[in-house]
C-alpha atoms as a PDB file:
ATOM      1  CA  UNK A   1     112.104  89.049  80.021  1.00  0.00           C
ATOM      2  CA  UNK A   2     111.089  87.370  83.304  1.00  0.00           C
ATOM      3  CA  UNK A   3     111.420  84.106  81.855  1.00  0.00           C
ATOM      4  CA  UNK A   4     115.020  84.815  80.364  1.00  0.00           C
ATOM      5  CA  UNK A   5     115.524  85.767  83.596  1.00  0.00           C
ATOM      6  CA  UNK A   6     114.567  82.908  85.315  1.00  0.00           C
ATOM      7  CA  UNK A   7     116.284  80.506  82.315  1.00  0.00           C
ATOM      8  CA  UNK A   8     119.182  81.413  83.397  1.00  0.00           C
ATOM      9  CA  UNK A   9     118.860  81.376  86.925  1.00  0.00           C
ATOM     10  CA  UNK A  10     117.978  84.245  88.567  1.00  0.00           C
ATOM     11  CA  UNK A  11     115.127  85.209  90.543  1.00  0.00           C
ATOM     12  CA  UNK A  12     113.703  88.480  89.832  1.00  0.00           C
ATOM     13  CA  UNK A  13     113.118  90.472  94.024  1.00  0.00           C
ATOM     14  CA  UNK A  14     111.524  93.967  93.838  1.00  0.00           C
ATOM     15  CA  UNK A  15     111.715  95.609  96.838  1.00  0.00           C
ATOM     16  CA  UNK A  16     108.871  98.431  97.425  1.00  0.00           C
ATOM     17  CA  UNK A  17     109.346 101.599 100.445  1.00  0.00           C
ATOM     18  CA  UNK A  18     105.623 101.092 100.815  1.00  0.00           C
ATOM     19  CA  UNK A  19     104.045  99.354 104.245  1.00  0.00           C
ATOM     20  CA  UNK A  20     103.547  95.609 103.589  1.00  0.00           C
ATOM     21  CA  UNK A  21      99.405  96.037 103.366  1.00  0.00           C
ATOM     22  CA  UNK A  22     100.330  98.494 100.344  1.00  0.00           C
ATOM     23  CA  UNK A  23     102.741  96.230  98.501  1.00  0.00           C
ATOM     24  CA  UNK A  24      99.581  93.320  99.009  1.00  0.00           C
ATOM     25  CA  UNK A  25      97.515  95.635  97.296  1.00  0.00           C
ATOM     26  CA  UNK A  26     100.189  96.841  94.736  1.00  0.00           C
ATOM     27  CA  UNK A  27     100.953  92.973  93.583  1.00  0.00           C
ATOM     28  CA  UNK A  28      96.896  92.297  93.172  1.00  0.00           C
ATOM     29  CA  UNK A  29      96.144  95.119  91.439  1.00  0.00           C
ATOM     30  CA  UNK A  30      99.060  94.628  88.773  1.00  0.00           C
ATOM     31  CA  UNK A  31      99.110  90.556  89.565  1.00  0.00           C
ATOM     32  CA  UNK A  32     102.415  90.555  90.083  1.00  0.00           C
ATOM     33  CA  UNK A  33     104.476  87.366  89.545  1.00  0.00           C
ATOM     34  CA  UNK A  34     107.878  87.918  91.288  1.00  0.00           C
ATOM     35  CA  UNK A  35     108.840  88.444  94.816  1.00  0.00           C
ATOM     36  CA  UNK A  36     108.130  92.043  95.902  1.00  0.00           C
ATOM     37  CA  UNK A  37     109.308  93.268  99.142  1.00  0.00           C
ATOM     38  CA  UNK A  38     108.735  95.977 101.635  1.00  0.00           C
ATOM     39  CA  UNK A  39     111.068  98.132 103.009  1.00  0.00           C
ATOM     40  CA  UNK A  40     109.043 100.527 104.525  1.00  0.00           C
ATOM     41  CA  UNK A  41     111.992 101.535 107.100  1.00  0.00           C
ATOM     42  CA  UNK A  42     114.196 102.336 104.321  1.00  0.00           C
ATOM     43  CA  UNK A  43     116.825 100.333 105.587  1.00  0.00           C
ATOM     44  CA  UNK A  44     117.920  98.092 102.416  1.00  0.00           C
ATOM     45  CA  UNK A  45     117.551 101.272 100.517  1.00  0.00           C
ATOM     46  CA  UNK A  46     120.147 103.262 102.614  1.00  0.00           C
ATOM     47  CA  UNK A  47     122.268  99.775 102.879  1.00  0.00           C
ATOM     48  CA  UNK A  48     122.990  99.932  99.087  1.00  0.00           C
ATOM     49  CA  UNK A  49     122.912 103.632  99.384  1.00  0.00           C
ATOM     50  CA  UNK A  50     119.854 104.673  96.869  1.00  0.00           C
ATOM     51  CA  UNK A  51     117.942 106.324  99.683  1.00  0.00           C
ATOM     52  CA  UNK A  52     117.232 109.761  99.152  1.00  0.00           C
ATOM     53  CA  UNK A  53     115.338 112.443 101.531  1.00  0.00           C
ATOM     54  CA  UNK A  54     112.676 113.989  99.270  1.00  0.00           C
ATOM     55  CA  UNK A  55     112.177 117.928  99.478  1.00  0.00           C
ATOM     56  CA  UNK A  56     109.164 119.765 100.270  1.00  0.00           C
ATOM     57  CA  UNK A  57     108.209 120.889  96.640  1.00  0.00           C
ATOM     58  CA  UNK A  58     108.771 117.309  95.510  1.00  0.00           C
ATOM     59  CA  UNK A  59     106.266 116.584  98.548  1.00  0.00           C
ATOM     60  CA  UNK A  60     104.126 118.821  97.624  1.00  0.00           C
ATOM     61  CA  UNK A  61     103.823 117.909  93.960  1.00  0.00           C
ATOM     62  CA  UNK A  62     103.274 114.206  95.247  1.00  0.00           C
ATOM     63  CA  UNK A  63     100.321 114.960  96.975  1.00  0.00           C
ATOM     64  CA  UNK A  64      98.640 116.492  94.113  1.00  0.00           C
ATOM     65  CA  UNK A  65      98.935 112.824  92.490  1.00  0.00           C
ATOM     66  CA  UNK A  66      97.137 111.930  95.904  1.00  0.00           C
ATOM     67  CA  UNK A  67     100.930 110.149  96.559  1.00  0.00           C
ATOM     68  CA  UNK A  68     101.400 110.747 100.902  1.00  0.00           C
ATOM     69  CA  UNK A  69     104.481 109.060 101.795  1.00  0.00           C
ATOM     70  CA  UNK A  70     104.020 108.871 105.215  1.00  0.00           C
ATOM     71  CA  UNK A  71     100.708 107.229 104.496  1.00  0.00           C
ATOM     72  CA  UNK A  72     102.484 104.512 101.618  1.00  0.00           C
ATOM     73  CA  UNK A  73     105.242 103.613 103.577  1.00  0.00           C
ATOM     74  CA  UNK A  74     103.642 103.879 107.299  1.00  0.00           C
ATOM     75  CA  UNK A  75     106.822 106.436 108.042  1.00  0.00           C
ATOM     76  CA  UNK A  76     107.402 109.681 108.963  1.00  0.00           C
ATOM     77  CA  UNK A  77     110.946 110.044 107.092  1.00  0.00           C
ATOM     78  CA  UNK A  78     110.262 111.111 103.860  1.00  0.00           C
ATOM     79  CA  UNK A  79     112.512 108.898 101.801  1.00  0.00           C
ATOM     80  CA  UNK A  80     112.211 107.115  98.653  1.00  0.00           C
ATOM     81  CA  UNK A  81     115.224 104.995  96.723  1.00  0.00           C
ATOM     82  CA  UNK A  82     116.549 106.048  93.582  1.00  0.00           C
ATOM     83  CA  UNK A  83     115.175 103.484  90.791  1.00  0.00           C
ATOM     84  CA  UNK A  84     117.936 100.972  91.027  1.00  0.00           C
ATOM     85  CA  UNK A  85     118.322  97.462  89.076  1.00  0.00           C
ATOM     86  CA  UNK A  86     121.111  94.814  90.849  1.00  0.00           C
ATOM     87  CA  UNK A  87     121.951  91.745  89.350  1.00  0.00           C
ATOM     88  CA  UNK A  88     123.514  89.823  92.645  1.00  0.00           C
ATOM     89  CA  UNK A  89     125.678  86.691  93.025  1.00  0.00           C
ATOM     90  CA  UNK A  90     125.710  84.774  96.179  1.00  0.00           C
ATOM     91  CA  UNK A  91     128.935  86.818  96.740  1.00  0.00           C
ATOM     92  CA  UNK A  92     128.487  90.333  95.426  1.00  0.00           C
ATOM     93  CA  UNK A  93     126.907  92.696  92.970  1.00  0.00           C
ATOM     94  CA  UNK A  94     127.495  91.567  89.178  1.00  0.00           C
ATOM     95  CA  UNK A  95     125.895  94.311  87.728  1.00  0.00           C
ATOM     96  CA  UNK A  96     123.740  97.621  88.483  1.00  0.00           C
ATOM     97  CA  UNK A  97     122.487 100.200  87.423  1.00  0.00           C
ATOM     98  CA  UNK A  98     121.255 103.157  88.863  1.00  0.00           C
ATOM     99  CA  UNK A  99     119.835 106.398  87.965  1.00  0.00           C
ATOM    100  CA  UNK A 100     118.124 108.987  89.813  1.00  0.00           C
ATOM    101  CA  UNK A 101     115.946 110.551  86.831  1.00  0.00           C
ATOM    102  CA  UNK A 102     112.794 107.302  87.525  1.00  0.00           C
ATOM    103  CA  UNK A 103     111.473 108.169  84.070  1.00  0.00           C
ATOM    104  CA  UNK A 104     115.140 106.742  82.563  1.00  0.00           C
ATOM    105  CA  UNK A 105     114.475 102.656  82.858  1.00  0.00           C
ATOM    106  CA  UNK A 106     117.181 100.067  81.760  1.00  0.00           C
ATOM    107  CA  UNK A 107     116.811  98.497  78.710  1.00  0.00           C
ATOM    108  CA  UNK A 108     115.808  94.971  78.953  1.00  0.00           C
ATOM    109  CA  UNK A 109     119.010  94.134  76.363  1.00  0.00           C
ATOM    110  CA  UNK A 110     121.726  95.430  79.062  1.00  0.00           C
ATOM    111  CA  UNK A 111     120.139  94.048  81.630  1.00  0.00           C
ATOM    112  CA  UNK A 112     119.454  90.492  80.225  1.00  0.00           C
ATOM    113  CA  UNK A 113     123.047  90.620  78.547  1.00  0.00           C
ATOM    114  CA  UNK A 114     124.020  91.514  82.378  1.00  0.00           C
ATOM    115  CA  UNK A 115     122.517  88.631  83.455  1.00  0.00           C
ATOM    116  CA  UNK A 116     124.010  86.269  81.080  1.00  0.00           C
ATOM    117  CA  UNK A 117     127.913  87.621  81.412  1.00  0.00           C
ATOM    118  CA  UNK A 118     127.007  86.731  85.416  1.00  0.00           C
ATOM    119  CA  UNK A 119     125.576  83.810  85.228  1.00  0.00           C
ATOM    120  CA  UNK A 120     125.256  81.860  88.111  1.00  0.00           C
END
C-alpha cells in the first residue's frame, strides 16, 4: 500500500500523541518507514478536531495494559485522537475518514481509491 501511495504522489505522515523519545522508540521497534510525528501537546489533534479527553475507567483500564498517558505523551491532559486517516492536497482535505471505535481501520481499497480520485 505504501508504495501505491507513494506512486501516486503522496507521502504517507503519521502523527503519534506520544513525547518525541517515545515515537524514536516506537519507529525502531516496528522500523517504521514513513514520517511519524509527535504531537504530544495535542494541538494538531484538537486543530482537526479528533482530540478526545479520556475518562477515568478508560484510564484505568489503560494502565492495566501498563499504557500511562501522562508518561507516553510527557502531559498531564489526558487526551488521545480518535483514529483518523486524511488524504490532504496542498489546499484542503480530499478525503477522511474518521471513526472513534480504533478497532474499525479503513480498508486499504477506499483509501487507495481515495488517493487516486485526489490525485495530486
Amino acid at each position: 500500500m505504501d508504495s501505491q501511495l507513494r506512486e501516486l504522489g503522496f507521502q504517507i505522515i503519521g502523527i503519534s500523541p506520544d513525547q518525541p523519545s517515545k515515537v524514536r522508540e516506537t519507529i525502531e521497534k516496528h522500523s517504521i518507514r514513513f514520517t511519524l510525528l509527535s504531537d504530544s501537546s495535542m494541538t494538531a489533534a484538537k486543530a482537526l478536531g479528533i482530540a478526545y479527553r479520556v475518562n477515568e475507567s478508560t484510564l484505568q483500564a489503560l494502565a492495566q495494559y501498563g499504557v500511562d498517558l501522562q508518561v507516553a505523551s510527557g502531559q498531564a491532559h489526558q487526551l488521545l485522537p480518535v483514529p483518523a486517516v486524511f488524504v490532504v492536497s496542498k489546499e484542503t482535505i480530499q478525503f477522511e475518514y474518521i471513526n472513534p471505535d480504533y478497532s474499525v481501520r479503513l480498508h486499504p481499497d477506499l483509501l487507495l481509491r481515495a488517493a487516486q480520485l485526489a490525485r495530486p
